[in-house]
PDB file of N, CA and C in Angstrom:
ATOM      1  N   UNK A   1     -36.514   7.427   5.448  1.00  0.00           N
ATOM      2  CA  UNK A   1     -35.982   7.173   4.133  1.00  0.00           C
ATOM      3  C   UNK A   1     -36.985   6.343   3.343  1.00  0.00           C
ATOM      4  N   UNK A   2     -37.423   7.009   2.236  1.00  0.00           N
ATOM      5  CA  UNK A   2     -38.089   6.132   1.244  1.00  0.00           C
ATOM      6  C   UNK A   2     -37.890   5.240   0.773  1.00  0.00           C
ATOM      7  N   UNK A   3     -36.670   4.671   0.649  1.00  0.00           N
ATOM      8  CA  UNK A   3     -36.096   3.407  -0.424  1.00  0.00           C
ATOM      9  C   UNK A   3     -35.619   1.902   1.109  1.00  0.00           C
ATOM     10  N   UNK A   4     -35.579   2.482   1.963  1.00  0.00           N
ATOM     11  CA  UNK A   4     -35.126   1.315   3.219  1.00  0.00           C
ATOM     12  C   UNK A   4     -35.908   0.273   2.996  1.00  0.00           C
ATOM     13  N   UNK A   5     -37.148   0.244   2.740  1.00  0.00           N
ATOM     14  CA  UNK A   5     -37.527  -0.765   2.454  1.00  0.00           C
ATOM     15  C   UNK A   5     -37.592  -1.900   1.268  1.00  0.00           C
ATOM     16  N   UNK A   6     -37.069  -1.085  -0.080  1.00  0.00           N
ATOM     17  CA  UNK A   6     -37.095  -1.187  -1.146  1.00  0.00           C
ATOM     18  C   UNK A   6     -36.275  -2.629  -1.413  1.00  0.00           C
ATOM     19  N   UNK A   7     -36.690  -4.375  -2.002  1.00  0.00           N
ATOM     20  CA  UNK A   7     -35.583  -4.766  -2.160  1.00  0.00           C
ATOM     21  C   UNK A   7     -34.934  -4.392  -3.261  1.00  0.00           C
ATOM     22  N   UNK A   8     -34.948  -3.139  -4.225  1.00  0.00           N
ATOM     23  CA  UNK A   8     -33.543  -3.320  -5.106  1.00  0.00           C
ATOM     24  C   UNK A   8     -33.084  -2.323  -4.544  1.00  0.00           C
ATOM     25  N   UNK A   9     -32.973  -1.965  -3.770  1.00  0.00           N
ATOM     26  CA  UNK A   9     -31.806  -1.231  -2.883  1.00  0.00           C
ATOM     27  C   UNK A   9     -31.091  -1.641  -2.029  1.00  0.00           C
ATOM     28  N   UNK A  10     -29.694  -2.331  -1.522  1.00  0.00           N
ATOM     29  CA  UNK A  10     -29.370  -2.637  -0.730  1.00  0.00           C
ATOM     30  C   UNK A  10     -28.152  -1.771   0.231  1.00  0.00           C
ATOM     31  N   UNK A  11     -28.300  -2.149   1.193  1.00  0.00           N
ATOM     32  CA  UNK A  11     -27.355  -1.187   2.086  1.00  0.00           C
ATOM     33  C   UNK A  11     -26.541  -2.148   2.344  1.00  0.00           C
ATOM     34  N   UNK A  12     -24.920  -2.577   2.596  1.00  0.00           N
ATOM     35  CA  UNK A  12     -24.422  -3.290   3.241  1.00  0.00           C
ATOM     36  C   UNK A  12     -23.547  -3.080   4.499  1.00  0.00           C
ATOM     37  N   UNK A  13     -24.054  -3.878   5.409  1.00  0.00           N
ATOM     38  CA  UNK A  13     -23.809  -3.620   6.774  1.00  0.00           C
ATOM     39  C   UNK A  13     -22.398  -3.559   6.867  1.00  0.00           C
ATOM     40  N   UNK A  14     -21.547  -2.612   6.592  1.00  0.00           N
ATOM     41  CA  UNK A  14     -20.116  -2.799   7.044  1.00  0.00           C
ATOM     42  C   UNK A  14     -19.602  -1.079   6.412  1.00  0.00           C
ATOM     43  N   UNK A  15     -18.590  -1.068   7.074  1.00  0.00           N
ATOM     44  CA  UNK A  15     -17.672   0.643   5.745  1.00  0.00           C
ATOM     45  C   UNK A  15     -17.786   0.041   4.252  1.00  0.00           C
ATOM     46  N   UNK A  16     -17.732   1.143   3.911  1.00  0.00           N
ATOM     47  CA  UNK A  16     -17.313   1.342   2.001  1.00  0.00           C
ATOM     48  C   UNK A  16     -15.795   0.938   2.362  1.00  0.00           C
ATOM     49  N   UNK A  17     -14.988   1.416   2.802  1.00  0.00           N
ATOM     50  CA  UNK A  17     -13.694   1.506   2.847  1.00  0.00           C
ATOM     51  C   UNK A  17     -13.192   0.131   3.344  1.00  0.00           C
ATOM     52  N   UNK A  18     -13.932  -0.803   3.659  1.00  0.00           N
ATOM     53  CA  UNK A  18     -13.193  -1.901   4.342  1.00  0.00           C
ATOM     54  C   UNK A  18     -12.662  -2.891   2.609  1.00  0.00           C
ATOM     55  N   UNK A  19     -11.724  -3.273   2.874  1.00  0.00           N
ATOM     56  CA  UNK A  19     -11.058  -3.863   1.475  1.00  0.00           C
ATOM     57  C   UNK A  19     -11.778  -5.599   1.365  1.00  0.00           C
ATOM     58  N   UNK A  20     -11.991  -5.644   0.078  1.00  0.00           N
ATOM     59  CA  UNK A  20     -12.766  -6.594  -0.590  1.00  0.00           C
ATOM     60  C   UNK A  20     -11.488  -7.839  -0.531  1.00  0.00           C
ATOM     61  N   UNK A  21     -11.764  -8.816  -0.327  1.00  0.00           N
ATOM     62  CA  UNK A  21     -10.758 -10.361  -0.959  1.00  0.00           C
ATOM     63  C   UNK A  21     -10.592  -9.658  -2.373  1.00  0.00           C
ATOM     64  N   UNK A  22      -9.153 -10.141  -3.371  1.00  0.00           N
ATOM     65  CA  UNK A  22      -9.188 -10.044  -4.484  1.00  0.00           C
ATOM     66  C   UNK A  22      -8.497 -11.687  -4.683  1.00  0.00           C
ATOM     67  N   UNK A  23      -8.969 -11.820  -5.888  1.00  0.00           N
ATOM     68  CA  UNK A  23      -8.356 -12.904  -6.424  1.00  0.00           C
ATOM     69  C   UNK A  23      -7.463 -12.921  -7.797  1.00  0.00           C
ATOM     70  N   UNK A  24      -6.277 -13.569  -7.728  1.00  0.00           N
ATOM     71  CA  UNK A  24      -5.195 -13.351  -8.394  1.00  0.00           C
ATOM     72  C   UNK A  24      -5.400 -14.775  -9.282  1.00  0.00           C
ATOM     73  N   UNK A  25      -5.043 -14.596 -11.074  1.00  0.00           N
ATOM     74  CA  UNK A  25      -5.232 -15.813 -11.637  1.00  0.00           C
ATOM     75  C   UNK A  25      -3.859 -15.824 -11.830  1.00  0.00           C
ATOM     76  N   UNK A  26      -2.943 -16.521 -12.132  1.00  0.00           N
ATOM     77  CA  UNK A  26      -1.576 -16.517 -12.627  1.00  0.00           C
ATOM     78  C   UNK A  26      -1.525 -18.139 -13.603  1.00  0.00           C
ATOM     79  N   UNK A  27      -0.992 -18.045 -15.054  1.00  0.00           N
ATOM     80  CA  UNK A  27      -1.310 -18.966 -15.904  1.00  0.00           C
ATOM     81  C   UNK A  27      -0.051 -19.176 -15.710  1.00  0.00           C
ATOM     82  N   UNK A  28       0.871 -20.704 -15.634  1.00  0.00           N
ATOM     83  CA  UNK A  28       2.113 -21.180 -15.724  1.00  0.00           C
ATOM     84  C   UNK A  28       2.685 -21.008 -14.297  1.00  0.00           C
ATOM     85  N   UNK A  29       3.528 -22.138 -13.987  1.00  0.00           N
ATOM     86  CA  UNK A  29       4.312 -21.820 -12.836  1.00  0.00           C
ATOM     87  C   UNK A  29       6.164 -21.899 -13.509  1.00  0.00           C
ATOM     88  N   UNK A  30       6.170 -21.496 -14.154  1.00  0.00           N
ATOM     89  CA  UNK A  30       7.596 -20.671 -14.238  1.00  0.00           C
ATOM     90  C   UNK A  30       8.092 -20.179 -13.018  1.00  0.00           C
ATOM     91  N   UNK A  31       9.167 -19.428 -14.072  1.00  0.00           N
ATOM     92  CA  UNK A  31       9.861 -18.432 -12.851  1.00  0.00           C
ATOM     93  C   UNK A  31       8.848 -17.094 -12.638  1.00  0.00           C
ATOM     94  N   UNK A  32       8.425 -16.615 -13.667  1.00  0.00           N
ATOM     95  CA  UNK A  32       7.268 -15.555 -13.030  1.00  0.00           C
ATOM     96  C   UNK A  32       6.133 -16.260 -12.302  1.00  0.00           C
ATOM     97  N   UNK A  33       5.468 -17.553 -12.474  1.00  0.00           N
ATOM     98  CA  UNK A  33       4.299 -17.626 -11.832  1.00  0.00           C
ATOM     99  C   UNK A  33       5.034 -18.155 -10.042  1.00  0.00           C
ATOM    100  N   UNK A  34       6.158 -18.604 -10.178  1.00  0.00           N
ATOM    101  CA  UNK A  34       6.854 -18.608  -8.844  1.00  0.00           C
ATOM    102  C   UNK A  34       7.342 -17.350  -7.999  1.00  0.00           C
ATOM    103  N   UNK A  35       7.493 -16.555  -9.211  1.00  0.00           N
ATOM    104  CA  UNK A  35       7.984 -15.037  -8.300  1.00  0.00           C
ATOM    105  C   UNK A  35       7.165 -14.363  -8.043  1.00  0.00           C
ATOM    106  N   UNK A  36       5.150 -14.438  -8.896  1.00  0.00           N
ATOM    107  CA  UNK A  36       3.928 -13.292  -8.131  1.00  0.00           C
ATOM    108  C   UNK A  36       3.681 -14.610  -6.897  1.00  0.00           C
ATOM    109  N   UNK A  37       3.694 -16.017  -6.892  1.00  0.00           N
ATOM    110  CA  UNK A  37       3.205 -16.418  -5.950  1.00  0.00           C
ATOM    111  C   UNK A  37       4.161 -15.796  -4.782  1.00  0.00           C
ATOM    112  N   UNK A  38       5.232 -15.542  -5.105  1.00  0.00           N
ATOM    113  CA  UNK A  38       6.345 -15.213  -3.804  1.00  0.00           C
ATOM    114  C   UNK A  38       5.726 -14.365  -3.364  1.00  0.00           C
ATOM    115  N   UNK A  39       6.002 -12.800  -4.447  1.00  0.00           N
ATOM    116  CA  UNK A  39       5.449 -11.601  -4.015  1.00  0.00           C
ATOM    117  C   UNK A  39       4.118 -11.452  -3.386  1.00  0.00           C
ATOM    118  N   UNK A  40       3.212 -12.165  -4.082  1.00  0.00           N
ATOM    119  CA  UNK A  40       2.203 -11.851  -3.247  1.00  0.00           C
ATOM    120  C   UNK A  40       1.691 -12.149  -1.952  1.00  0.00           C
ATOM    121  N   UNK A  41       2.420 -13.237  -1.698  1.00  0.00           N
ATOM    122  CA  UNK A  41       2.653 -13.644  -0.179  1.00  0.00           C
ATOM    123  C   UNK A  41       3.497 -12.586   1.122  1.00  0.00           C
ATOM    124  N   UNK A  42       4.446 -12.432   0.268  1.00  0.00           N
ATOM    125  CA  UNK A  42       5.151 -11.451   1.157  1.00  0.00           C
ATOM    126  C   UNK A  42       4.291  -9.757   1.638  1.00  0.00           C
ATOM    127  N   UNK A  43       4.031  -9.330   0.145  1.00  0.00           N
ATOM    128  CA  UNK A  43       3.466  -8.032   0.272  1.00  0.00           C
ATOM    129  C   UNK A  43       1.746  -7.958   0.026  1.00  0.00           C
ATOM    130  N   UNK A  44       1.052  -8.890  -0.060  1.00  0.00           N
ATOM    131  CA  UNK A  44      -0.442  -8.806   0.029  1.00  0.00           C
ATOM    132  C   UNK A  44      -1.081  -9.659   1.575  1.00  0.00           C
ATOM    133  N   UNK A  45      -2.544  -9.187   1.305  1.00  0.00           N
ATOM    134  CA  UNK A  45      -2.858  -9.791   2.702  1.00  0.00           C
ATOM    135  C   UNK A  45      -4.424  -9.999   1.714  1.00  0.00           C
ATOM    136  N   UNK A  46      -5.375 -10.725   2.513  1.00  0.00           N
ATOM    137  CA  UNK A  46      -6.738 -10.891   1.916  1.00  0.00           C
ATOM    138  C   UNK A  46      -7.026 -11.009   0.221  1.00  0.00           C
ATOM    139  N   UNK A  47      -6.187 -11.802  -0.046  1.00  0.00           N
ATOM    140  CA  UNK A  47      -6.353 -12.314  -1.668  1.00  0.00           C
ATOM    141  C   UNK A  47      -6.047 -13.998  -1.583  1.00  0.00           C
ATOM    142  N   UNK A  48      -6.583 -14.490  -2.553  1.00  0.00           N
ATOM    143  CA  UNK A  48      -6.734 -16.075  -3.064  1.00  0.00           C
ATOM    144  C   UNK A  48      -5.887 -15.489  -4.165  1.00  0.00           C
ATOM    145  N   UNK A  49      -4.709 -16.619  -4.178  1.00  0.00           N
ATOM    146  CA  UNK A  49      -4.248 -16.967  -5.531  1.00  0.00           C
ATOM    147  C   UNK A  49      -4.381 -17.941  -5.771  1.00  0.00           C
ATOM    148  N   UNK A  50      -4.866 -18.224  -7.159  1.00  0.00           N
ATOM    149  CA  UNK A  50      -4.807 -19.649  -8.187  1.00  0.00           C
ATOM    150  C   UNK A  50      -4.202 -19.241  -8.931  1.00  0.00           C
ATOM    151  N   UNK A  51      -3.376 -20.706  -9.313  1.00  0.00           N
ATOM    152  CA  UNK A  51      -2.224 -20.619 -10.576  1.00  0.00           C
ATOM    153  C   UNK A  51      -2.752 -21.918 -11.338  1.00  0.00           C
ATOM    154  N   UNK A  52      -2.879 -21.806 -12.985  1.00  0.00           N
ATOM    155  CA  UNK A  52      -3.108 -22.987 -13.333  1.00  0.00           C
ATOM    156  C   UNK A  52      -1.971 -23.444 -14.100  1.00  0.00           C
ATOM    157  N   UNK A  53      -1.004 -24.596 -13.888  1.00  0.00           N
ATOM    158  CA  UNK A  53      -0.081 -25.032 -14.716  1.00  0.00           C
ATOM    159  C   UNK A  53      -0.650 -26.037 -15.785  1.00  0.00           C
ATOM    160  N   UNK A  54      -0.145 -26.429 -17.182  1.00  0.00           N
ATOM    161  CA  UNK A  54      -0.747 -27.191 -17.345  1.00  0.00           C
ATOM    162  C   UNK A  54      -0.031 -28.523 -17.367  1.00  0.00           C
ATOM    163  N   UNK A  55       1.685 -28.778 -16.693  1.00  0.00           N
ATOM    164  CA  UNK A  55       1.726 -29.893 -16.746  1.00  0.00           C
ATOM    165  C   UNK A  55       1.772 -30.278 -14.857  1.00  0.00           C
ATOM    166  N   UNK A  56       2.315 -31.656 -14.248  1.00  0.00           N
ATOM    167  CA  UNK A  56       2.306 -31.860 -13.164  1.00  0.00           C
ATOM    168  C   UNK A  56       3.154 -31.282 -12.340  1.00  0.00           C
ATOM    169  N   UNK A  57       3.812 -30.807 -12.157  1.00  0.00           N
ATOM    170  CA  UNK A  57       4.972 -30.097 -11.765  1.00  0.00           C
ATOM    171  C   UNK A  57       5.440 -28.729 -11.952  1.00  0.00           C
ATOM    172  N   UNK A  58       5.617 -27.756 -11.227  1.00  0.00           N
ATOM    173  CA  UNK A  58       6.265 -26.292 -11.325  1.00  0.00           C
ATOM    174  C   UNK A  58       7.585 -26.415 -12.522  1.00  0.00           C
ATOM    175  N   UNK A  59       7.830 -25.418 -12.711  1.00  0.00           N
ATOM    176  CA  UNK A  59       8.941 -24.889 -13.426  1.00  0.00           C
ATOM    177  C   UNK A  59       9.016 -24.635 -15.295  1.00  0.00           C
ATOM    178  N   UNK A  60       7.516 -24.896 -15.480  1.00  0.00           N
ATOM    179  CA  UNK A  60       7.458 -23.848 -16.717  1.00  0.00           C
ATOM    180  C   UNK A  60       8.720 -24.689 -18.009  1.00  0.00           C
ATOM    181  N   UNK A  61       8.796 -23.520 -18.584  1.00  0.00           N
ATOM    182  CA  UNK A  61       9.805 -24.168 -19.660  1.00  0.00           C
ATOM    183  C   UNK A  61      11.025 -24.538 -19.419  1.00  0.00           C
ATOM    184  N   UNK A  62      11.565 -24.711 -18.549  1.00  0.00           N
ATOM    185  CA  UNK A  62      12.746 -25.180 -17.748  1.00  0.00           C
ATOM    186  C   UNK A  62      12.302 -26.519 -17.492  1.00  0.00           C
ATOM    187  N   UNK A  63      11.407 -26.785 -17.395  1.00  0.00           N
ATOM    188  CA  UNK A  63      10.886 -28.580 -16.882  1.00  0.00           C
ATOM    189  C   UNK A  63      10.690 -28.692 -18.133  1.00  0.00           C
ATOM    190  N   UNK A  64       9.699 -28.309 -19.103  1.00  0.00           N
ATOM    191  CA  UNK A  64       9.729 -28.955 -19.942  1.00  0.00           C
ATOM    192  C   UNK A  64      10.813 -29.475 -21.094  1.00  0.00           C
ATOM    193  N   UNK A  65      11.236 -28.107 -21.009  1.00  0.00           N
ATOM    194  CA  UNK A  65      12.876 -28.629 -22.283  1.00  0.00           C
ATOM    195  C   UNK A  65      14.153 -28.771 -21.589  1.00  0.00           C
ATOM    196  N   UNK A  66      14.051 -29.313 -20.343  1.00  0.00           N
ATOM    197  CA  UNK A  66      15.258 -29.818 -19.350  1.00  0.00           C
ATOM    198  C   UNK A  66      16.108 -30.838 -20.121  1.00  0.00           C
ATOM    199  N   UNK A  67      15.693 -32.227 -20.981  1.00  0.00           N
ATOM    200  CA  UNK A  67      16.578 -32.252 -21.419  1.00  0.00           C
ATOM    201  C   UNK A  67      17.210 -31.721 -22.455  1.00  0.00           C
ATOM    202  N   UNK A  68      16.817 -31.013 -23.436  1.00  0.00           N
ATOM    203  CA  UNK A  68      17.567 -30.098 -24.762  1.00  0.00           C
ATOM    204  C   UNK A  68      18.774 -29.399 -24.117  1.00  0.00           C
ATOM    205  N   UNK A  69      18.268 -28.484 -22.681  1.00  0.00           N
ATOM    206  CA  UNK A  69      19.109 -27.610 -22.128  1.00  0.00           C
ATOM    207  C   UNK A  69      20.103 -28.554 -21.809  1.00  0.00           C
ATOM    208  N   UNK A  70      20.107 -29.464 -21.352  1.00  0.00           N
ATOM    209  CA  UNK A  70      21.525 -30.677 -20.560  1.00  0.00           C
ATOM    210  C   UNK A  70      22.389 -31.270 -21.890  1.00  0.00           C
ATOM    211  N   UNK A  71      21.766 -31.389 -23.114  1.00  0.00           N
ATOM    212  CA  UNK A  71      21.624 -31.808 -24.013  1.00  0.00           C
ATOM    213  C   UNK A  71      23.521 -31.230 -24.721  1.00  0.00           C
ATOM    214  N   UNK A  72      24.660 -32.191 -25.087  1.00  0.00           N
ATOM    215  CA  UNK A  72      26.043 -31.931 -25.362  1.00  0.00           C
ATOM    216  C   UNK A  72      26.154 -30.937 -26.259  1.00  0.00           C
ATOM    217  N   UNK A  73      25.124 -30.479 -27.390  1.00  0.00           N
ATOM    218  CA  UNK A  73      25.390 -29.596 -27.984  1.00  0.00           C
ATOM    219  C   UNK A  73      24.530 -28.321 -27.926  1.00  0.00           C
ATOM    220  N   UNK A  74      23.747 -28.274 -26.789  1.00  0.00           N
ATOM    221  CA  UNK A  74      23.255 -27.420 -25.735  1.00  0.00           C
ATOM    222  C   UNK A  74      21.446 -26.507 -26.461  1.00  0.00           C
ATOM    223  N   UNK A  75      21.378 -27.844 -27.254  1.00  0.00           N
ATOM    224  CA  UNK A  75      20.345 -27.047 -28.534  1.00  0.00           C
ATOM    225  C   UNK A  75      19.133 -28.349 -28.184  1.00  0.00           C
TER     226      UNK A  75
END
């Protein structure tokens, strides 16, 4: 083979078919960024998930406007 030696050719030592890591971004931990972290635990294998929330704590807009929702005239 002419190009084996070539470095802009590379061959990589393994199958085509063997599956790559994927990485999952998920913005907010809500109830959706709580339900792909679920899912993807249950039904994926060889992926990194990061989730970025931006306050200290899970639960999305439910944490944040927790008290309005408790709140006597429910507004």
């Amino acid at each position: 083979m002419p190009h084996i030696n070539d470095p802009v050719m590379y061959v990589q030592d393994r199958p085509q078919c063997d599956p790559d890591q994927i990485r999952i971004i998920h913005v907010g931990m809500g109830a959706s960024g709580l339900l792909a972290a679920h899912k993807a635990k249950k039904m994926l294998s060889n992926y990194e998930l990061v989730c970025y929330e931006k306050n200290d704590t899970i639960g999305g807009t439910w944490f944040v406007y927790l008290d309005a929702a408790l709140s006597d005239d429910g507004c």
